[in-house]
C-alpha atoms as a PDB file:
ATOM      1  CA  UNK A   1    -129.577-174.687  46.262  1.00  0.00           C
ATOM      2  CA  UNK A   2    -132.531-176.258  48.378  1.00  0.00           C
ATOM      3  CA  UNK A   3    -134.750-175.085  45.425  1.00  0.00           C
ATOM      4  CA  UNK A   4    -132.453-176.959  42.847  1.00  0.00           C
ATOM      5  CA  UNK A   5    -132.181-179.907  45.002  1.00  0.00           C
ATOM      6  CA  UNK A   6    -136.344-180.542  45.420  1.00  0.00           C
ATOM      7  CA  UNK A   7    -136.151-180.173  41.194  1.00  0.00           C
ATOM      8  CA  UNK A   8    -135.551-183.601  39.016  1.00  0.00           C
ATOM      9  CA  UNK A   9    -131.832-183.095  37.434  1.00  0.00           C
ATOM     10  CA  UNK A  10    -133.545-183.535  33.886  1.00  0.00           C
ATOM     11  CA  UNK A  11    -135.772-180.521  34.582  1.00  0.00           C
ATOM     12  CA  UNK A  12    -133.666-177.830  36.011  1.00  0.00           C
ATOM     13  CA  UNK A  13    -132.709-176.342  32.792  1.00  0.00           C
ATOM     14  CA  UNK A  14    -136.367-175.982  32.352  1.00  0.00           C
ATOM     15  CA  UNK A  15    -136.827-174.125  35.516  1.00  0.00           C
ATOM     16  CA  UNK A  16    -136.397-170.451  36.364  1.00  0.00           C
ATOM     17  CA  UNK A  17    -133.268-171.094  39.065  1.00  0.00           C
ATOM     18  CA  UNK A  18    -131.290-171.574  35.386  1.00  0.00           C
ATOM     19  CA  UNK A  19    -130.904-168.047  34.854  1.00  0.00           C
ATOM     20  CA  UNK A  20    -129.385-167.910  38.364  1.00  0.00           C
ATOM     21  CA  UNK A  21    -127.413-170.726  38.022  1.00  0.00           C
ATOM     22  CA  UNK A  22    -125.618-169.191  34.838  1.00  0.00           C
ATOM     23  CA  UNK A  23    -125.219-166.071  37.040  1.00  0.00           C
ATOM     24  CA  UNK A  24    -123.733-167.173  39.760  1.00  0.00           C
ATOM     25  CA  UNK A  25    -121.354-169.621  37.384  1.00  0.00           C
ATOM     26  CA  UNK A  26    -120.214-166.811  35.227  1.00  0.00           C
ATOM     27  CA  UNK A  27    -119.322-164.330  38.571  1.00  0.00           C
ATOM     28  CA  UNK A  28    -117.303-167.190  39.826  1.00  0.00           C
ATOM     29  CA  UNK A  29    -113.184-166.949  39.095  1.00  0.00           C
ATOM     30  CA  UNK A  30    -111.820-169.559  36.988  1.00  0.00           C
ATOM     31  CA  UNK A  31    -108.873-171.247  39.414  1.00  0.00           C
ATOM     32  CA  UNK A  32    -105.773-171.444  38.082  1.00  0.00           C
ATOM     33  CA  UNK A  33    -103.930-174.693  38.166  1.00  0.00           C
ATOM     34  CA  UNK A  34    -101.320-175.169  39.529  1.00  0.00           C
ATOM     35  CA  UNK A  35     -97.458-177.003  39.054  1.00  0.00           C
ATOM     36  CA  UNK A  36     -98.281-178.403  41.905  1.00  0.00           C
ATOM     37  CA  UNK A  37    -102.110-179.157  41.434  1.00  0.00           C
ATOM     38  CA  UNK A  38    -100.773-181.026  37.941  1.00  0.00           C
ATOM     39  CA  UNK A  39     -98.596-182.961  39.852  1.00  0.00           C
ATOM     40  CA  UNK A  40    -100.703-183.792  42.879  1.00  0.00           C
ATOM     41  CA  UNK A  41    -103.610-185.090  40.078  1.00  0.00           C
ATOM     42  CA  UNK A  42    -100.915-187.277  38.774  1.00  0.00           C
ATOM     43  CA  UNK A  43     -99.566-189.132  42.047  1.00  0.00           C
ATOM     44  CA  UNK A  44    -103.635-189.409  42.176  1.00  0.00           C
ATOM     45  CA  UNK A  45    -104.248-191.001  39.196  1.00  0.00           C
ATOM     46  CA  UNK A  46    -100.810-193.269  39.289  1.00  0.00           C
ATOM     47  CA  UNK A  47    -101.778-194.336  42.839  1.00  0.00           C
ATOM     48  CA  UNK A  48    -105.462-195.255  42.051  1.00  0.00           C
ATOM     49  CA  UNK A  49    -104.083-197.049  39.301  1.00  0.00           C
ATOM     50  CA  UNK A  50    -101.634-198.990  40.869  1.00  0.00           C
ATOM     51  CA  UNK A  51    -102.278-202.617  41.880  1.00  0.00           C
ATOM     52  CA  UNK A  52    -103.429-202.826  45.910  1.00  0.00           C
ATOM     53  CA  UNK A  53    -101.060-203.818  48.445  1.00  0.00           C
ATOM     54  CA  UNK A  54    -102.657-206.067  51.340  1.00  0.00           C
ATOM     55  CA  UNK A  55     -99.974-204.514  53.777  1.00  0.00           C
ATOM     56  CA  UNK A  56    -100.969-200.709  52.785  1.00  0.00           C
ATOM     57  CA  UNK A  57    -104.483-201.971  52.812  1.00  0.00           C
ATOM     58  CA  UNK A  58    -104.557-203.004  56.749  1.00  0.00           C
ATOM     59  CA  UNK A  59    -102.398-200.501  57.671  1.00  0.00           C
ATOM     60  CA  UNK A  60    -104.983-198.272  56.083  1.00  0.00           C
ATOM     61  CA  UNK A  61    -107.614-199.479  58.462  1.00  0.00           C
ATOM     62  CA  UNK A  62    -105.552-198.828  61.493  1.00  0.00           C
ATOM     63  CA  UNK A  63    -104.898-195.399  59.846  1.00  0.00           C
ATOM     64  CA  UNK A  64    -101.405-195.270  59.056  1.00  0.00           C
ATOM     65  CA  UNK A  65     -99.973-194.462  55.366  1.00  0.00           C
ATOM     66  CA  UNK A  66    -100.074-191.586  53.554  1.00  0.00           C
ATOM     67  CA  UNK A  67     -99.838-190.172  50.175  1.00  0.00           C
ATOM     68  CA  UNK A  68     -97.180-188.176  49.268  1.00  0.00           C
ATOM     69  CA  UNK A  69     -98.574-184.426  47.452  1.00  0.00           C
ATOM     70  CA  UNK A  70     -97.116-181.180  47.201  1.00  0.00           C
ATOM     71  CA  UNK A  71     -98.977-178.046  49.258  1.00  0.00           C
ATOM     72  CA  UNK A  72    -101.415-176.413  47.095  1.00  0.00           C
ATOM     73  CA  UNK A  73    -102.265-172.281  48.595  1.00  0.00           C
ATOM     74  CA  UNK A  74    -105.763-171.206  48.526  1.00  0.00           C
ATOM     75  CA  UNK A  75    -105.301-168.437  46.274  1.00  0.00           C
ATOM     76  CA  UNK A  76    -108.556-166.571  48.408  1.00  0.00           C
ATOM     77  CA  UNK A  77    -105.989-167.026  51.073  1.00  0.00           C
ATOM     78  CA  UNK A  78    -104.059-164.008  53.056  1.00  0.00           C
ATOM     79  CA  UNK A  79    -100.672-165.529  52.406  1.00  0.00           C
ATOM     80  CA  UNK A  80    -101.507-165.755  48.465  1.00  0.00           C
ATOM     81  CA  UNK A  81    -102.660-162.094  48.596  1.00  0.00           C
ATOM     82  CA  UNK A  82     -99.567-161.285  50.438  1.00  0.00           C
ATOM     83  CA  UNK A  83     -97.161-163.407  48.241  1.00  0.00           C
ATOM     84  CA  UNK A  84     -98.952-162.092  45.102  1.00  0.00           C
ATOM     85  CA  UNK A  85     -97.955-158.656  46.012  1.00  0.00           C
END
């Protein structure tokens, strides 16, 4: 990656490092989303959305509020391996 990053974007598929890039993409898994990933993305996208409240926006700079989101498992996880089973 040091290599790639010392290469101009528009060149790198020029380069020899692309043959290793498709390599290393095509041995990576694919993840698999989610219920909850789909429904995370959404209270995402519905809160970005949303108009800005100046009372969530201090409290945000003192660091209180929060988002609600359901728990996504890393599925490279022990538990996942474990529930898989």
């Amino acid at each position: 990656m040091s290599q790639a990053n010392k290469i101009n974007m528009r060149d790198l598929p020029k380069t020899e490092l692309k043959n290793s890039m498709e390599r290393i993409h095509g041995v990576l898994p694919k993840r698999q989303i989610t219920d909850n990933m789909l429904r995370n993305r959404d209270l995402y996208k519905t809160y970005m959305k949303s108009p800005i409240n100046p009372l969530s926006l201090y409290q945000c700079f003192d660091g209180v509020g929060q988002l609600s989101s359901a728990p996504v498992a890393d599925p490279t996880s022990d538990q996942a391996v474990a529930a898989s089973k």
